[in-house]
Protein backbone atom coordinates (compact mmCIF):
# COMPACT_ATOMS: atom_id res chain seq x y z
CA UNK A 1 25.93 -44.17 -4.60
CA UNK A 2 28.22 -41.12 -4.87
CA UNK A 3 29.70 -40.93 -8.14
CA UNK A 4 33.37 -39.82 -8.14
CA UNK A 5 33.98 -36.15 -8.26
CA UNK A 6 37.17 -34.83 -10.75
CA UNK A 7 39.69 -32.25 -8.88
CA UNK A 8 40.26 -28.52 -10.39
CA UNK A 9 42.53 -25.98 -10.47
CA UNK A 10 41.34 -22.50 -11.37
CA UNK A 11 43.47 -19.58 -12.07
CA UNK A 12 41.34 -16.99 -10.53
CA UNK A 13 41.92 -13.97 -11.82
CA UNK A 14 41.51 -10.30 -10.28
CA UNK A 15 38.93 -9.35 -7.69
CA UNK A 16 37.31 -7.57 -10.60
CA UNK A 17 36.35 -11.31 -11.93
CA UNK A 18 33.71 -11.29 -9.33
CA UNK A 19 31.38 -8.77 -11.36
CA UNK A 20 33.56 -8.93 -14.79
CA UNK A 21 33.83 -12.62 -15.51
CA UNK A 22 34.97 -12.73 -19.01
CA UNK A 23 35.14 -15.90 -20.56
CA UNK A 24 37.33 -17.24 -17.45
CA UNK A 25 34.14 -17.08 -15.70
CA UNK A 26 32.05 -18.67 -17.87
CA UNK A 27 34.11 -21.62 -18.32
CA UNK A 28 34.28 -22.06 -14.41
CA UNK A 29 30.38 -22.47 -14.56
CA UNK A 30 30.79 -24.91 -17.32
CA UNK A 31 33.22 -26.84 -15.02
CA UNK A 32 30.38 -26.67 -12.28
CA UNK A 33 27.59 -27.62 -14.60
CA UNK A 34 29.50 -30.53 -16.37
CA UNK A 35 30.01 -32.63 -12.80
CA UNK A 36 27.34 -34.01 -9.89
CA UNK A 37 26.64 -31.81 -7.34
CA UNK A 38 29.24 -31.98 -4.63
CA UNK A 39 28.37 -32.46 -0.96
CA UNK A 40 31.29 -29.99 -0.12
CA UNK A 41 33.94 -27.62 -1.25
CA UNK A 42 37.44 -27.75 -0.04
CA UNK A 43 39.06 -24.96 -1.69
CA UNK A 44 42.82 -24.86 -1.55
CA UNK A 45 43.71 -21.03 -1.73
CA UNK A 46 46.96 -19.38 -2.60
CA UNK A 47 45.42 -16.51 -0.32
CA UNK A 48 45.35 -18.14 2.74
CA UNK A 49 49.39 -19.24 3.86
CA UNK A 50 50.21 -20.73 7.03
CA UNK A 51 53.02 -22.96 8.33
CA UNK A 52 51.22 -25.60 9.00
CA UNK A 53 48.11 -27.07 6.93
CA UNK A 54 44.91 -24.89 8.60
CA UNK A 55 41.04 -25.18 7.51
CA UNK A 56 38.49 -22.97 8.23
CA UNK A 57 35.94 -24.80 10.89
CA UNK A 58 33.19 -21.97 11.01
CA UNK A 59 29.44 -22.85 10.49
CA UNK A 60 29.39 -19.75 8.40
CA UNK A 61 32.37 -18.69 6.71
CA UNK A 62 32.08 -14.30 6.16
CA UNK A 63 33.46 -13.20 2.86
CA UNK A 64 37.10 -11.62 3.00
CA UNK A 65 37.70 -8.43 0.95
CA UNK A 66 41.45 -8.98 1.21
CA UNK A 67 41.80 -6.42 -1.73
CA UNK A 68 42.26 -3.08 -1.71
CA UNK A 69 41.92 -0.08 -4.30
CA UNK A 70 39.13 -1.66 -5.86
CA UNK A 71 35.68 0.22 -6.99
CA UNK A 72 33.47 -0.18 -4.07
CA UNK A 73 30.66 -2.89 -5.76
CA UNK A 74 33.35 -5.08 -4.80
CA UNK A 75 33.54 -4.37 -0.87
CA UNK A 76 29.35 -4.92 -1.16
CA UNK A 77 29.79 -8.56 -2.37
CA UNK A 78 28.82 -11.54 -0.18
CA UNK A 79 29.08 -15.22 -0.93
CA UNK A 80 27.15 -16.86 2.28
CA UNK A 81 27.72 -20.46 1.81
CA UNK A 82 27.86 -22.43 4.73
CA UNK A 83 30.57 -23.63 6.14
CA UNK A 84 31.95 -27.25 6.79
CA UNK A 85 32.74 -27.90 10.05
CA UNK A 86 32.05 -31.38 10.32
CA UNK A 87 34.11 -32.11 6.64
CA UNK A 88 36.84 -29.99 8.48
CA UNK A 89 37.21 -32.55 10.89
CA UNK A 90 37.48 -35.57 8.48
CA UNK A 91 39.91 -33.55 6.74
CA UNK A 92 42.43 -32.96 9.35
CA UNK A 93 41.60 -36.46 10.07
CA UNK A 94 42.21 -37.89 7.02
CA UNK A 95 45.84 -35.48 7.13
CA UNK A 96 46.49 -36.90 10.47
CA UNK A 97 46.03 -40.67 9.13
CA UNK A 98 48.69 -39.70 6.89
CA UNK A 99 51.15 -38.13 8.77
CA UNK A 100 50.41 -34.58 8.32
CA UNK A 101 49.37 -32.17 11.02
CA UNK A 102 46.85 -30.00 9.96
CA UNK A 103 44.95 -27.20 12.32
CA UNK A 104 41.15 -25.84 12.50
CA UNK A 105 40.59 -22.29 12.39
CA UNK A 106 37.02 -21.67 13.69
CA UNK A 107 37.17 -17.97 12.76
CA UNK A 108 38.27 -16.93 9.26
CA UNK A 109 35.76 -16.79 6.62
CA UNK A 110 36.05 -17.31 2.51
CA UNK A 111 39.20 -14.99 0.74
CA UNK A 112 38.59 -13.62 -2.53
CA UNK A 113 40.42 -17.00 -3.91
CA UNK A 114 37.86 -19.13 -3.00
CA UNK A 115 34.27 -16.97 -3.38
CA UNK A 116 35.28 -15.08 -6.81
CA UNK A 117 35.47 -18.63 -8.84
CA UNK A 118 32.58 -19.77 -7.08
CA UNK A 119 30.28 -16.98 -7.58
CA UNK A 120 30.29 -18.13 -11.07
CA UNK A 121 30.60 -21.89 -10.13
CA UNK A 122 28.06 -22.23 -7.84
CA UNK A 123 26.08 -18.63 -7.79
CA UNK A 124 22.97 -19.62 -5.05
CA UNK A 125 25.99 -20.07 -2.53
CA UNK A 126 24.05 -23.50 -1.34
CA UNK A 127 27.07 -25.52 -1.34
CA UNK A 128 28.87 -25.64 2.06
CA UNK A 129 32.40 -24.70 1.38
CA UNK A 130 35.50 -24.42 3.53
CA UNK A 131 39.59 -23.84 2.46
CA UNK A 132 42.67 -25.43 3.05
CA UNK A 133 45.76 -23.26 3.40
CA UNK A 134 48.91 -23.27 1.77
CA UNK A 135 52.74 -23.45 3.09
CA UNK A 136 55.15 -21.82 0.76
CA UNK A 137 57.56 -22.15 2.79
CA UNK A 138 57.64 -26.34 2.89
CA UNK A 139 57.98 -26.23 -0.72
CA UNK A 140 56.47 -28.08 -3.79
CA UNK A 141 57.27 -32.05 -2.84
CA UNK A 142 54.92 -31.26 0.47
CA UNK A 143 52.33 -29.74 -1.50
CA UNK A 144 52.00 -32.90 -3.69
CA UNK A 145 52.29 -34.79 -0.37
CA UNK A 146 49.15 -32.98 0.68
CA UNK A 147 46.66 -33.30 -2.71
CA UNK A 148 47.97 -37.20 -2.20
CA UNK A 149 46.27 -37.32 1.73
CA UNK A 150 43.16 -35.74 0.18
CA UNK A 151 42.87 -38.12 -2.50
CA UNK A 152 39.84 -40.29 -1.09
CA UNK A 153 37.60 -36.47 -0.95
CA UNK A 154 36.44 -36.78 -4.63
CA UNK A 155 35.04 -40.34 -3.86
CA UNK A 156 32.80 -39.03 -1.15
CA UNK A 157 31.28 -36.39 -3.04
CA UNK A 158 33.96 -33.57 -2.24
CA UNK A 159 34.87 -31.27 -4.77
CA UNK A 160 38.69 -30.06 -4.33
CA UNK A 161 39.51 -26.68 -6.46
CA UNK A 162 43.06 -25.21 -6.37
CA UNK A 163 42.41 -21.74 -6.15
CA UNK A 164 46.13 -20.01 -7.52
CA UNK A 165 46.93 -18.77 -11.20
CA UNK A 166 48.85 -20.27 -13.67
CA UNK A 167 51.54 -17.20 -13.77
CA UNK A 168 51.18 -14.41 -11.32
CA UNK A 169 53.74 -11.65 -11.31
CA UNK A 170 51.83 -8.42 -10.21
CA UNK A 171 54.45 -6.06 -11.52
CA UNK A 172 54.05 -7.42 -14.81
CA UNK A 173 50.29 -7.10 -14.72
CA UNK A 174 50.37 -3.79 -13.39
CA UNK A 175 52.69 -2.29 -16.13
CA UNK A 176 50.43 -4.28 -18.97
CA UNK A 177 47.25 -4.12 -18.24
CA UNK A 178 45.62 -3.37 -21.73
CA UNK A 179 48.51 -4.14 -23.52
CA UNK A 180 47.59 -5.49 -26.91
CA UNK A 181 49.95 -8.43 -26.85
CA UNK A 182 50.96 -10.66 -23.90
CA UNK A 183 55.20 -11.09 -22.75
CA UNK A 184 55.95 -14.55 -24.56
CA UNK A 185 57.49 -15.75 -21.13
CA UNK A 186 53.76 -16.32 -19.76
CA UNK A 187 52.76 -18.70 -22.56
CA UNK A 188 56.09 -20.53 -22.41
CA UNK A 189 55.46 -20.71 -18.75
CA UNK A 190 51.81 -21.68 -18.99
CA UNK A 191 52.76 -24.37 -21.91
CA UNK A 192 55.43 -26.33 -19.57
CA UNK A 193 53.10 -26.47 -17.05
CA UNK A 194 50.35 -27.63 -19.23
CA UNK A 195 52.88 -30.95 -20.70
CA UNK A 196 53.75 -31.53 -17.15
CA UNK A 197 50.56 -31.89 -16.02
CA UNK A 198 49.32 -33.92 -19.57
CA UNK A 199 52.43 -36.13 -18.48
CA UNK A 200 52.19 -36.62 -14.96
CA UNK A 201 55.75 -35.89 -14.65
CA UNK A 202 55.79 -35.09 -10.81
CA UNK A 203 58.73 -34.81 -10.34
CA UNK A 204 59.60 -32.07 -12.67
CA UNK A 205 56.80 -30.04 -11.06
CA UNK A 206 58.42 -31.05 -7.72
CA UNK A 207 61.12 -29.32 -9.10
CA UNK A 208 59.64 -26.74 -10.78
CA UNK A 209 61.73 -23.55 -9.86
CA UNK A 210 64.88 -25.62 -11.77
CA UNK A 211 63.34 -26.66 -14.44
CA UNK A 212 60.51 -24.40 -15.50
CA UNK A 213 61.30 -21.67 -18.09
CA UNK A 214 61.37 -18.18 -16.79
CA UNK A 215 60.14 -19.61 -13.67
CA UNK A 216 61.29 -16.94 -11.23
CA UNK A 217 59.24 -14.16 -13.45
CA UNK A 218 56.11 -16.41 -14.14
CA UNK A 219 55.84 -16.47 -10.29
CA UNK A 220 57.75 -14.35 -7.92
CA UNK A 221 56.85 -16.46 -4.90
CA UNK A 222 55.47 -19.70 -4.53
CA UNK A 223 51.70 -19.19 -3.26
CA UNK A 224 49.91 -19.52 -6.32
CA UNK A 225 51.85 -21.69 -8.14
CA UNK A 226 51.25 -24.48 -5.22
CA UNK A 227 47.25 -24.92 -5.36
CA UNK A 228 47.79 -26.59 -8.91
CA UNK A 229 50.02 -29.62 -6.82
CA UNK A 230 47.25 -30.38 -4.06
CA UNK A 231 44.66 -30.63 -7.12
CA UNK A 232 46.64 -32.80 -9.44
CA UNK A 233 48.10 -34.86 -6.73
CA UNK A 234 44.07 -35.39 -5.20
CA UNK A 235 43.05 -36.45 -8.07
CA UNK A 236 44.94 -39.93 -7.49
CA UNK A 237 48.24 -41.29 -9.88
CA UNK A 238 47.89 -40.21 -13.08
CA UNK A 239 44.79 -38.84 -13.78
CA UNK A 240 43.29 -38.10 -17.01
CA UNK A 241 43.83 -34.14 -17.63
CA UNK A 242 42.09 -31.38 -19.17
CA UNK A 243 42.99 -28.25 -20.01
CA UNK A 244 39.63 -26.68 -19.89
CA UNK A 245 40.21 -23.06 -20.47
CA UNK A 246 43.08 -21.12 -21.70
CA UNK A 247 43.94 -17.43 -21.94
CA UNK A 248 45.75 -14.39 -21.28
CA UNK A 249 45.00 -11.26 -19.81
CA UNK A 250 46.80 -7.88 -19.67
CA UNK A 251 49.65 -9.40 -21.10
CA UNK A 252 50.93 -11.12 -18.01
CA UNK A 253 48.40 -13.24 -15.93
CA UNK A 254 47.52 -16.58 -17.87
CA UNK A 255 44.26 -18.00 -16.51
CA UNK A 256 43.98 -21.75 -17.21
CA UNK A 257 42.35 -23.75 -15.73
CA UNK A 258 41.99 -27.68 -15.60
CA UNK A 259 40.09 -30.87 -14.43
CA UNK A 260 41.63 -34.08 -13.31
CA UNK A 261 39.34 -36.99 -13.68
CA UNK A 262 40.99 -40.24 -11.82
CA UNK A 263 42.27 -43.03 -13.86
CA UNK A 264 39.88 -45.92 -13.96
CA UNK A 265 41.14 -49.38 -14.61
């Protein structure tokens, strides 16, 4: 019997996380070690956007570098999980059943939002792994819409990760980075979003750009605030939430992360 997986969502950090993983990192292989094995990862990517909803369909997935300026260790990295091909195709399925219509991309490999957290989560690359993309432009209630469709994964041993950050504004990071103190807009930003979450409240996040505090600065564009929807929303109505790590770094880029176990009873 396959025990019920929890959904995550993982702020992921810089490329540097990859060889520097901080304590970020080694709570993402405390996530990993504290569940079952999964018999797949979907990761949900705020790297990958498309229109419409796409998964990658190759056998095996090569590992994206879509970074630049970075020391050159990085460029030598490989994650070589499998791919999913097969789970791909329930997937879209599964999208289909629910009125969504999602697309198979037999070419593109792993982006750096996906293989960074799991060469900490799952380091001997064994799992077989594929992502979803995300849409920015169809907004926050489709996102939600989406996690919903994929909400029967975690009962058949699939492990769904948001892959985005819980604020991302690169200018801020960039004019920070070592700053002894953090700008208070990123914790007020990362708090909100952490009592939304602890209450469910779906439709505030649905509505997150109105009601959020310094929402335009915490996240310039959409793309990485949307991979923390699809994971709360596949985790099934109202799930029981964890903030399992919590931080800061270079004064701009908070990097929680959380589980969503399902609601029994």
């Amino acid at each position: 019997m396959i025990e019920r997986l929890p959904t995550l969502f993982l702020s992921h950090g810089s490329p540097m996380t990859a060889v520097e993983p901080g304590i970020a990192g080694a709570a993402w292989s405390a996530l990993a070690r504290a569940m079952p094995a999964p018999r797949a990862i979907l990761m949900v990517s705020a790297h990958w956007e498309t229109e419409l909803p796409m998964l990658t369909g190759s056998a095996a997935p090569e590992t994206i570098h879509d970074f630049g300026g970075f020391p050159d260790v990085l460029y030598a990295l490989r994650y070589p999980a499998p791919g999913a091909p097969v789970v791909a195709a329930e997937i879209a399925a599964a999208l289909k059943a629910e009125g969504i219509t999602a697309g198979i991309d037999g070419c593109r490999g792993l982006d750096h939002g996906a293989w960074v957290p799991l060469m900490h989560m799952y380091p001997a690359a064994d799992v077989p792994t594929l992502q979803l993309s995300v849409q920015p432009a169809r907004g926050a209630r489709h996102h939600l819409a989406l996690g919903a469709a994929l909400a029967e994964l975690p009962a058949r041993g699939i492990l769904v990760v948001g892959s985005g950050h819980a604020t991302h504004n690169l200018r801020d990071w960039m004019m920070h980075r070592r700053a002894p103190s953090s700008l208070p807009y990123v914790a007020t930003f990362a708090d909100w979003l952490a009592q939304r979450l602890a209450d469910d409240d779906r439709d505030a996040l649905a509505h997150w750009r109105e009601r959020a505090p310094a929402a335009e600065r915490a996240h310039p564009s959409d793309e990485h605030f949307l991979p923390v929807l699809v994971a709360l929303a596949a985790a099934g109505p109202h799930p029981i939430v964890t903030r399992a790590h919590r931080e800061i770094v270079d004064g701009a880029l908070a990097m929680d992360a959380y589980r969503f176990d399902p609601r029994r009873g």
